[in-house]
N, C-alpha and C. Protein backbone atom coordinates (compact mmCIF):
# COMPACT_ATOMS: atom_id res chain seq x y z
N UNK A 1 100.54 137.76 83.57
CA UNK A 1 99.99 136.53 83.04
C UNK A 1 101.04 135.85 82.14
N UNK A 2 101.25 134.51 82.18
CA UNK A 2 102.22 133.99 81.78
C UNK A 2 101.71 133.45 79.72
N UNK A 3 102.56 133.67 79.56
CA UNK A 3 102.12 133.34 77.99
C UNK A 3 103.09 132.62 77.19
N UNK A 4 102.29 131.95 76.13
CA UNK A 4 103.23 131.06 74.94
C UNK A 4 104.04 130.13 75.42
N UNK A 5 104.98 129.35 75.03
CA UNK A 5 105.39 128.07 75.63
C UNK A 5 106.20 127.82 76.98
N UNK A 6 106.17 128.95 77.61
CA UNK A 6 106.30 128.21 78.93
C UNK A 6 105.11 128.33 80.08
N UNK A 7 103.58 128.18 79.48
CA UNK A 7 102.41 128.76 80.18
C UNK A 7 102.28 127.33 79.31
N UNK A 8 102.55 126.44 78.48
CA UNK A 8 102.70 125.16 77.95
C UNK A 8 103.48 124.09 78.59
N UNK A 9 104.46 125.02 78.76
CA UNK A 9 105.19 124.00 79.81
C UNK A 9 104.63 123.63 81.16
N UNK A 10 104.58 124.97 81.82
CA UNK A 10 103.82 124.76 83.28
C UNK A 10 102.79 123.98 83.27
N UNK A 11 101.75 123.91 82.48
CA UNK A 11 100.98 123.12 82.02
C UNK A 11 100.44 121.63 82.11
N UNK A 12 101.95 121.32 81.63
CA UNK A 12 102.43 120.05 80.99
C UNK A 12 102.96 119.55 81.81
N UNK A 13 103.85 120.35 82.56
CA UNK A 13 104.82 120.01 83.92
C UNK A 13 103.66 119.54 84.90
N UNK A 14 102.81 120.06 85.11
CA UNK A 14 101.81 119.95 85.97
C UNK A 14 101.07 118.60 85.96
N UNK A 15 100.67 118.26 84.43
CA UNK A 15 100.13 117.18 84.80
C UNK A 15 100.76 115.97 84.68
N UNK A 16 102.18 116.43 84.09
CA UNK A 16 102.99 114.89 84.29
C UNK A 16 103.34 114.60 85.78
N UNK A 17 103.44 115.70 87.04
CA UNK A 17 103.91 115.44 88.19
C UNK A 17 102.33 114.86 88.53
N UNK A 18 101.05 115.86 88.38
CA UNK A 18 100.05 114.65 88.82
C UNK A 18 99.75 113.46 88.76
N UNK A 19 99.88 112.93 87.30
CA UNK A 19 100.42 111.72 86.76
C UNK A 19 101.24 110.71 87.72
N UNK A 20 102.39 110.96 87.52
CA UNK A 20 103.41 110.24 88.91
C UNK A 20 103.03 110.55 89.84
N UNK A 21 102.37 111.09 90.47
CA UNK A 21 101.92 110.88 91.98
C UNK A 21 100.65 110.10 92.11
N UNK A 22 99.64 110.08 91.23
CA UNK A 22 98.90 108.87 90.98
C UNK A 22 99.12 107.79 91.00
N UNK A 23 100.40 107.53 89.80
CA UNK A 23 101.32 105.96 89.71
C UNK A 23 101.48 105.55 91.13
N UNK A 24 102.59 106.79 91.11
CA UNK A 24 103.12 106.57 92.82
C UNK A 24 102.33 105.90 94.05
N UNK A 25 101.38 106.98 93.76
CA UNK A 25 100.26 106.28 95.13
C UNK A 25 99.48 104.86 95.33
N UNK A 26 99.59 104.83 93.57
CA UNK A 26 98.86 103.29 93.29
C UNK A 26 99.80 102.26 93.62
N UNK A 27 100.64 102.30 93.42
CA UNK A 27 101.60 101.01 94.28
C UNK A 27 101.83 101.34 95.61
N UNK A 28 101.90 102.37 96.38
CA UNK A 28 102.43 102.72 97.57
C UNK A 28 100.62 102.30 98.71
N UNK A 29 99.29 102.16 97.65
CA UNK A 29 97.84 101.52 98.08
C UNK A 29 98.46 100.18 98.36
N UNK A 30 98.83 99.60 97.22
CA UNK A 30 99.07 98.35 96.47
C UNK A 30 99.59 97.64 97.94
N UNK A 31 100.94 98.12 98.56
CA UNK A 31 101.69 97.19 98.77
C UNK A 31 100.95 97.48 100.65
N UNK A 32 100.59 98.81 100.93
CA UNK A 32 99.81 99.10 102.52
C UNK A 32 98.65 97.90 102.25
N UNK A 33 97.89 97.64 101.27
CA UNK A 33 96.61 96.68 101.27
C UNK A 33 97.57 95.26 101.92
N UNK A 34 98.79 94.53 101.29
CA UNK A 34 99.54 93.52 101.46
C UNK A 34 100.15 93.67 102.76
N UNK A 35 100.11 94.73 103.74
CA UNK A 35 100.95 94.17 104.75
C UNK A 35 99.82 94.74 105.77
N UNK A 36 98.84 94.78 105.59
CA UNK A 36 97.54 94.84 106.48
C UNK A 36 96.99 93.24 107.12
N UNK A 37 97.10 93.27 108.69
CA UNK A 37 96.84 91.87 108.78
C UNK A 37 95.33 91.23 108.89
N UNK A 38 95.24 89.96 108.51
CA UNK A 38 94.31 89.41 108.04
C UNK A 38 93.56 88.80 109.07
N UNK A 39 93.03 88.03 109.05
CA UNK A 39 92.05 87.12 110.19
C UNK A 39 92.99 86.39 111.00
N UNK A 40 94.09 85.86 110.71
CA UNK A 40 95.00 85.44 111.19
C UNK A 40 96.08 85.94 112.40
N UNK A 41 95.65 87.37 111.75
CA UNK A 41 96.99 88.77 112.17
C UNK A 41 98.16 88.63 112.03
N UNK A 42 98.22 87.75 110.65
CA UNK A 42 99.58 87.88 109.92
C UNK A 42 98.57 88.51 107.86
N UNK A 43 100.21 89.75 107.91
CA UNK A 43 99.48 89.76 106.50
C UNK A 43 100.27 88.81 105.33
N UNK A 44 99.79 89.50 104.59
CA UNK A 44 100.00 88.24 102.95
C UNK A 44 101.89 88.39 103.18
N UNK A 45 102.16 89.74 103.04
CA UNK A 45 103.69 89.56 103.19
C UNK A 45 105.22 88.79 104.24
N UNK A 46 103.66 89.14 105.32
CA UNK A 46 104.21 88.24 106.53
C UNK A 46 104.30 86.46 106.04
N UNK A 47 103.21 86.36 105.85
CA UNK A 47 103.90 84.89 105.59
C UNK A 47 104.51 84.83 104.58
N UNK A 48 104.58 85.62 103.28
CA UNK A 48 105.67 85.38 102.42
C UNK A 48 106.95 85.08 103.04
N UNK A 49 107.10 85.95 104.19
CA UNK A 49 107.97 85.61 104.29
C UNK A 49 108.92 84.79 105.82
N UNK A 50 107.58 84.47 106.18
CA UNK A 50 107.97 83.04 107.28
C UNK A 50 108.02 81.97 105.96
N UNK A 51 107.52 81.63 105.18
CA UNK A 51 107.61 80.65 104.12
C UNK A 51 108.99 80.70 103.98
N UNK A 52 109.54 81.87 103.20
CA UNK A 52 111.01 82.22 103.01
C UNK A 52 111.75 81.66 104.04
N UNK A 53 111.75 82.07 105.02
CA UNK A 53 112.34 81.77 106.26
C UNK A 53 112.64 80.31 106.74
N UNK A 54 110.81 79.75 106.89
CA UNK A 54 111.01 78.23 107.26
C UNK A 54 112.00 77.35 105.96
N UNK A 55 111.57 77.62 104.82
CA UNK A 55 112.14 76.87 104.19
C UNK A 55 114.20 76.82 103.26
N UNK A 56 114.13 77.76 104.16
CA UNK A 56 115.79 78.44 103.25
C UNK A 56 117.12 77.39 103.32
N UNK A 57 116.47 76.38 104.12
CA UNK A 57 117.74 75.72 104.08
C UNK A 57 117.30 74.45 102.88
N UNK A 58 116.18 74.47 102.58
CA UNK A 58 115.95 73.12 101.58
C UNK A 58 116.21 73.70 99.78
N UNK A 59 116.77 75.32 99.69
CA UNK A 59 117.62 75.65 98.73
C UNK A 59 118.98 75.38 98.94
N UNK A 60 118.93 74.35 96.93
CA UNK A 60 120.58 74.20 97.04
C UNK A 60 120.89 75.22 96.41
N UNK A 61 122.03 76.00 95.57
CA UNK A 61 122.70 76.89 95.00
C UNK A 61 122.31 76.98 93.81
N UNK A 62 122.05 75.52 92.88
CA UNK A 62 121.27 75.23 91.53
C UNK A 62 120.33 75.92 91.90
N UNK A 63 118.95 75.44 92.44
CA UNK A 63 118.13 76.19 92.27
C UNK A 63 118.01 77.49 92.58
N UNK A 64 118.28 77.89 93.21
CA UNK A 64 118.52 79.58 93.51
C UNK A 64 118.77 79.65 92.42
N UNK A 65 120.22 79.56 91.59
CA UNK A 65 120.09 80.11 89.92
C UNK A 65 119.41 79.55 89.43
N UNK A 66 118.06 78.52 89.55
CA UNK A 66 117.38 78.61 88.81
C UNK A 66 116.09 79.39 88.60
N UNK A 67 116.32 79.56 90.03
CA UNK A 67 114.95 80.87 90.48
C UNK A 67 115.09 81.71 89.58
N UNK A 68 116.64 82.42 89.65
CA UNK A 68 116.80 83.78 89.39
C UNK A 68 116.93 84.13 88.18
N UNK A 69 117.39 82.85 87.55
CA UNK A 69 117.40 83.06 85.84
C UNK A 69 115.43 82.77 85.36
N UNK A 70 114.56 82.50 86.14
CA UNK A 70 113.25 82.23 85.84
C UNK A 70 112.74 84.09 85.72
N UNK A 71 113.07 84.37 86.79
CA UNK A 71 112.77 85.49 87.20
C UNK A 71 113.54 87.20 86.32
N UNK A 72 114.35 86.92 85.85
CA UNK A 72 115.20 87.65 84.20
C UNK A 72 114.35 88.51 83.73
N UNK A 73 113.12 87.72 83.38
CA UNK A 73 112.24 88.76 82.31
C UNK A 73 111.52 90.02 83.27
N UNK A 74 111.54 89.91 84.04
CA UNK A 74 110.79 90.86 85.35
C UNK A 74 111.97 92.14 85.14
N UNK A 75 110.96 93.36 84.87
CA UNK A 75 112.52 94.38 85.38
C UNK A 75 113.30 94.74 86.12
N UNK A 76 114.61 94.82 86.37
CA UNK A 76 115.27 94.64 87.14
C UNK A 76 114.61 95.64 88.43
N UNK A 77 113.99 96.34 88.44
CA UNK A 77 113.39 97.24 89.20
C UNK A 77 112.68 96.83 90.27
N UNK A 78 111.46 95.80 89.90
CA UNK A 78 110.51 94.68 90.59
C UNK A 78 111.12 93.21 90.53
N UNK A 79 112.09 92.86 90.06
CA UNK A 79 112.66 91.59 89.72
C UNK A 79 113.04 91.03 91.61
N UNK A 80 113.53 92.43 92.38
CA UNK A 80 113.25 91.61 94.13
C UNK A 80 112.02 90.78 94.61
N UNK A 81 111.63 91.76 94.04
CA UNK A 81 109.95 91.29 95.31
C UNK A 81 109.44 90.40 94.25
N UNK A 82 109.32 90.09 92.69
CA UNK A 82 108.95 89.18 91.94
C UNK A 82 109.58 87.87 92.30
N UNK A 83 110.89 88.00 92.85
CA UNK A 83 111.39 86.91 93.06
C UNK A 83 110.93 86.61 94.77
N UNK A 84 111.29 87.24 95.94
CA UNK A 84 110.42 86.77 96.76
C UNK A 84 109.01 86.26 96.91
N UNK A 85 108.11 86.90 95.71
CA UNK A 85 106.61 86.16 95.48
C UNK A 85 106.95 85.11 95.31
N UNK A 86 107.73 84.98 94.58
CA UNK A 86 107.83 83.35 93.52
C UNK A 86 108.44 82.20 94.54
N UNK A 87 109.60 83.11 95.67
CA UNK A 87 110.07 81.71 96.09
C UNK A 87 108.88 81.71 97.75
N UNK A 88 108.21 82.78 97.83
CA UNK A 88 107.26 82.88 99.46
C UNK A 88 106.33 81.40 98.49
N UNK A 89 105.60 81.38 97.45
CA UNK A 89 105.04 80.26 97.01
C UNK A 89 105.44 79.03 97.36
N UNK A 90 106.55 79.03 96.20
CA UNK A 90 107.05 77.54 96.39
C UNK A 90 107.62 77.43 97.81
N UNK A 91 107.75 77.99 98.88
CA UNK A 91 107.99 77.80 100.02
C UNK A 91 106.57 76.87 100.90
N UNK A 92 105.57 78.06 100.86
CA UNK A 92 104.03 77.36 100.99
C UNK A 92 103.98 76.18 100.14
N UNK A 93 104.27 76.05 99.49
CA UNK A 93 104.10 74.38 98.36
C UNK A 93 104.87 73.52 99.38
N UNK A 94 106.35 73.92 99.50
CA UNK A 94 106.96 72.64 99.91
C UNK A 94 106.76 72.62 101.46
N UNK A 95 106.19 73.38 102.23
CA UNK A 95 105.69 73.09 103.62
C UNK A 95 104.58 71.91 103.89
N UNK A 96 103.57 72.74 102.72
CA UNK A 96 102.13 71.86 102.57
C UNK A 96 102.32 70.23 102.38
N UNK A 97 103.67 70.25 101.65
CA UNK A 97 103.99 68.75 100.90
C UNK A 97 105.10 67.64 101.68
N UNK A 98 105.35 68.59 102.48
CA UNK A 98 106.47 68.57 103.34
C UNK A 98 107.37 67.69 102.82
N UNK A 99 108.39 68.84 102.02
CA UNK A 99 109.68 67.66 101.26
C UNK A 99 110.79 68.09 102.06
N UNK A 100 111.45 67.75 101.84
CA UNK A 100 112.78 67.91 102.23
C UNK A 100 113.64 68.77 101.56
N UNK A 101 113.66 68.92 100.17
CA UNK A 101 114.18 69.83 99.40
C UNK A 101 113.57 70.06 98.69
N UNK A 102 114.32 71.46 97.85
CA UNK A 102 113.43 72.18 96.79
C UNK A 102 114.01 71.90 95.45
N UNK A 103 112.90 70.80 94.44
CA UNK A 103 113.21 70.30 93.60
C UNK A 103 112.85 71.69 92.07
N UNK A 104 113.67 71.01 91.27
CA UNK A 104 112.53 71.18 89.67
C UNK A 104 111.52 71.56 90.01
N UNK A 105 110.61 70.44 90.10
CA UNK A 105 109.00 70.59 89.63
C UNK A 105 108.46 71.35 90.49
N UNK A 106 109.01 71.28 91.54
CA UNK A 106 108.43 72.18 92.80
C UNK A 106 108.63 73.92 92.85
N UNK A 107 109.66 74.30 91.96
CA UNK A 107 110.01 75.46 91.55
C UNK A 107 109.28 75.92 90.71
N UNK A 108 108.82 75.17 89.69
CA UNK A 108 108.19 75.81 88.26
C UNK A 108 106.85 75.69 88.68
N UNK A 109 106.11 74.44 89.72
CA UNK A 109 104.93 74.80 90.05
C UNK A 109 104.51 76.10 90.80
N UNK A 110 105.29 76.41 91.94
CA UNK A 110 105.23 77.87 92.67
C UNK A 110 105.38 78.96 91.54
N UNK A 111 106.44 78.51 90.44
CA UNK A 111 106.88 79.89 89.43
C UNK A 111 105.36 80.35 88.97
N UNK A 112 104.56 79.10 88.69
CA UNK A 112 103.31 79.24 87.63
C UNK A 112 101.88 79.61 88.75
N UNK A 113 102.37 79.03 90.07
CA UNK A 113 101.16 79.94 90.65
C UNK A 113 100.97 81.07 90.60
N UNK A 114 102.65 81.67 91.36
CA UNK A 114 102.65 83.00 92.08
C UNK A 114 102.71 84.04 90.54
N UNK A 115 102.77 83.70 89.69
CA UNK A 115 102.70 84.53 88.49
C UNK A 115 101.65 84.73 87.90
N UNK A 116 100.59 86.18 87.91
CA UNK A 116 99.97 86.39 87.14
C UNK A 116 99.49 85.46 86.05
N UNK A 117 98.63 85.73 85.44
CA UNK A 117 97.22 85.16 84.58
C UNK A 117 98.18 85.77 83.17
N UNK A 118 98.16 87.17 83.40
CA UNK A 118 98.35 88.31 82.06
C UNK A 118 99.75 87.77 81.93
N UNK A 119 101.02 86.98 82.88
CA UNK A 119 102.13 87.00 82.15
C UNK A 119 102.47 85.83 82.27
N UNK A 120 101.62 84.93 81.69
CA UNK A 120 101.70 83.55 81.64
C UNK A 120 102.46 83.15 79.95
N UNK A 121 101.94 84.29 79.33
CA UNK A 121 102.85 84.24 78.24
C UNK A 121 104.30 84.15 77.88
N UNK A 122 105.01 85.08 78.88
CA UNK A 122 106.36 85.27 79.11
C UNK A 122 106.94 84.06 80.15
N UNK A 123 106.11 83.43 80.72
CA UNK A 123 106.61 82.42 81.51
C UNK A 123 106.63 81.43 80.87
N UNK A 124 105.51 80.98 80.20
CA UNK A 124 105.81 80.21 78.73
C UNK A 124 106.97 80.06 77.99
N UNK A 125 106.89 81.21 77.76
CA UNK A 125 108.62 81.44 76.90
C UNK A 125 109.66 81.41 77.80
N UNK A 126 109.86 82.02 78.48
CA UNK A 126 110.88 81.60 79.29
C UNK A 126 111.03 80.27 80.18
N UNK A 127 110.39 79.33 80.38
CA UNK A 127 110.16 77.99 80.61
C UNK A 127 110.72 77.42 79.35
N UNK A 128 110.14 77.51 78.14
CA UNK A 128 110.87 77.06 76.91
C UNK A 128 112.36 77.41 76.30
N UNK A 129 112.53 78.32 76.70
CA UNK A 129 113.85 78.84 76.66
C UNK A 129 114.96 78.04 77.06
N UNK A 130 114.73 77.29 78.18
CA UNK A 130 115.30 76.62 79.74
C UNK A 130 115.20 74.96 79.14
N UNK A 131 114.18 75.12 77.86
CA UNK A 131 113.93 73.70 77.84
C UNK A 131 113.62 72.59 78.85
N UNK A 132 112.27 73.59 79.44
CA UNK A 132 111.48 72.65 80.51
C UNK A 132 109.93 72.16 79.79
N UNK A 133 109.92 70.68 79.52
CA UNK A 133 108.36 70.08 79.44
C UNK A 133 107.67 71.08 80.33
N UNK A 134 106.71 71.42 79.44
CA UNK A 134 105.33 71.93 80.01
C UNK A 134 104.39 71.11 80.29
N UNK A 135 103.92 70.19 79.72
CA UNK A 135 102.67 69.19 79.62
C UNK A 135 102.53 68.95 81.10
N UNK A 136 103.31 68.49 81.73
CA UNK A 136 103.12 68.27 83.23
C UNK A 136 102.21 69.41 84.31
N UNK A 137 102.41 70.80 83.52
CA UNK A 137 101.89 71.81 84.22
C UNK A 137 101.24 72.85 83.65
N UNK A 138 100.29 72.12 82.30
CA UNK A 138 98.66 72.65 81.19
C UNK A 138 97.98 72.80 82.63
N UNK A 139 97.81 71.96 83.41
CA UNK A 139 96.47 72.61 84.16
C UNK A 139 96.80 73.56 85.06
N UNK A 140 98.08 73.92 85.72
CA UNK A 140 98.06 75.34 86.55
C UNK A 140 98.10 76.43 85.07
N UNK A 141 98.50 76.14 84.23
CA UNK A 141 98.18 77.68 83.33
C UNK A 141 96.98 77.98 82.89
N UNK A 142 95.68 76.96 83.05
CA UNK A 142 94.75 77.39 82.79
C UNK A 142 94.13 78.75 82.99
């Protein structure tokens, strides 16, 4: 029978690996729910990324760095696929609107859809940071 601190350790070891395999599994649910297809029989990721696709030539080089400096506060870890959410959006925006290029306003509106409720705070700030008017876009942060 194992005793005193390494019958603590095993323990401990044990439920931090259960732990991460929970995490683990919860995003590895997360992202099988997103590429499950829909009524359409395209899933959510699929058109992320025909959006991506149709629209890649109406990015100039500015905006791309402006995507990517929007996209900064995200950890570098999720900062890919945060940034493909953000530009699969504004892609669907500028199809729906059918522009020709991908402006300003058209960037920060997709930035403020495809972004969470809970980190509307940090987009805030980082929008202000950039010294971009908000007033134009109070009603998508509602």
């Amino acid at each position: 029978m194992l005793e005193g601190w390494f019958a603590w350790f095993i323990v401990f070891w044990t439920l931090f690996l259960i732990a991460m395999f929970a995490i683990g599994g919860y995003f590895m649910f997360r992202k099988f729910l997103k590429r499950l297809p829909k009524e359409d029989g395209m899933s959510i990721l699929d058109w992320q990324d025909h959006y991506i696709k149709e629209t890649k030539h109406m990015w100039s080089p500015e905006q791309k760095q402006l995507l990517n400096e929007l996209v900064e506060p995200v950890p570098e870890l999720f900062r890919d696929i945060a940034r493909d959410k953000i530009a699969g959006k504004i892609g669907e925006l500028a199809l729906q609107e059918n522009v020709k290029t991908i402006d300003q306003d058209l960037i920060i509106r997709g930035y403020i859809i495809a972004t969470p409720k809970r980190d509307h705070k940090f987009l805030v700030k980082k929008l202000d940071q950039k010294n971009i008017d908000m007033a134009p876009y109070k009603q998508l942060l509602g």
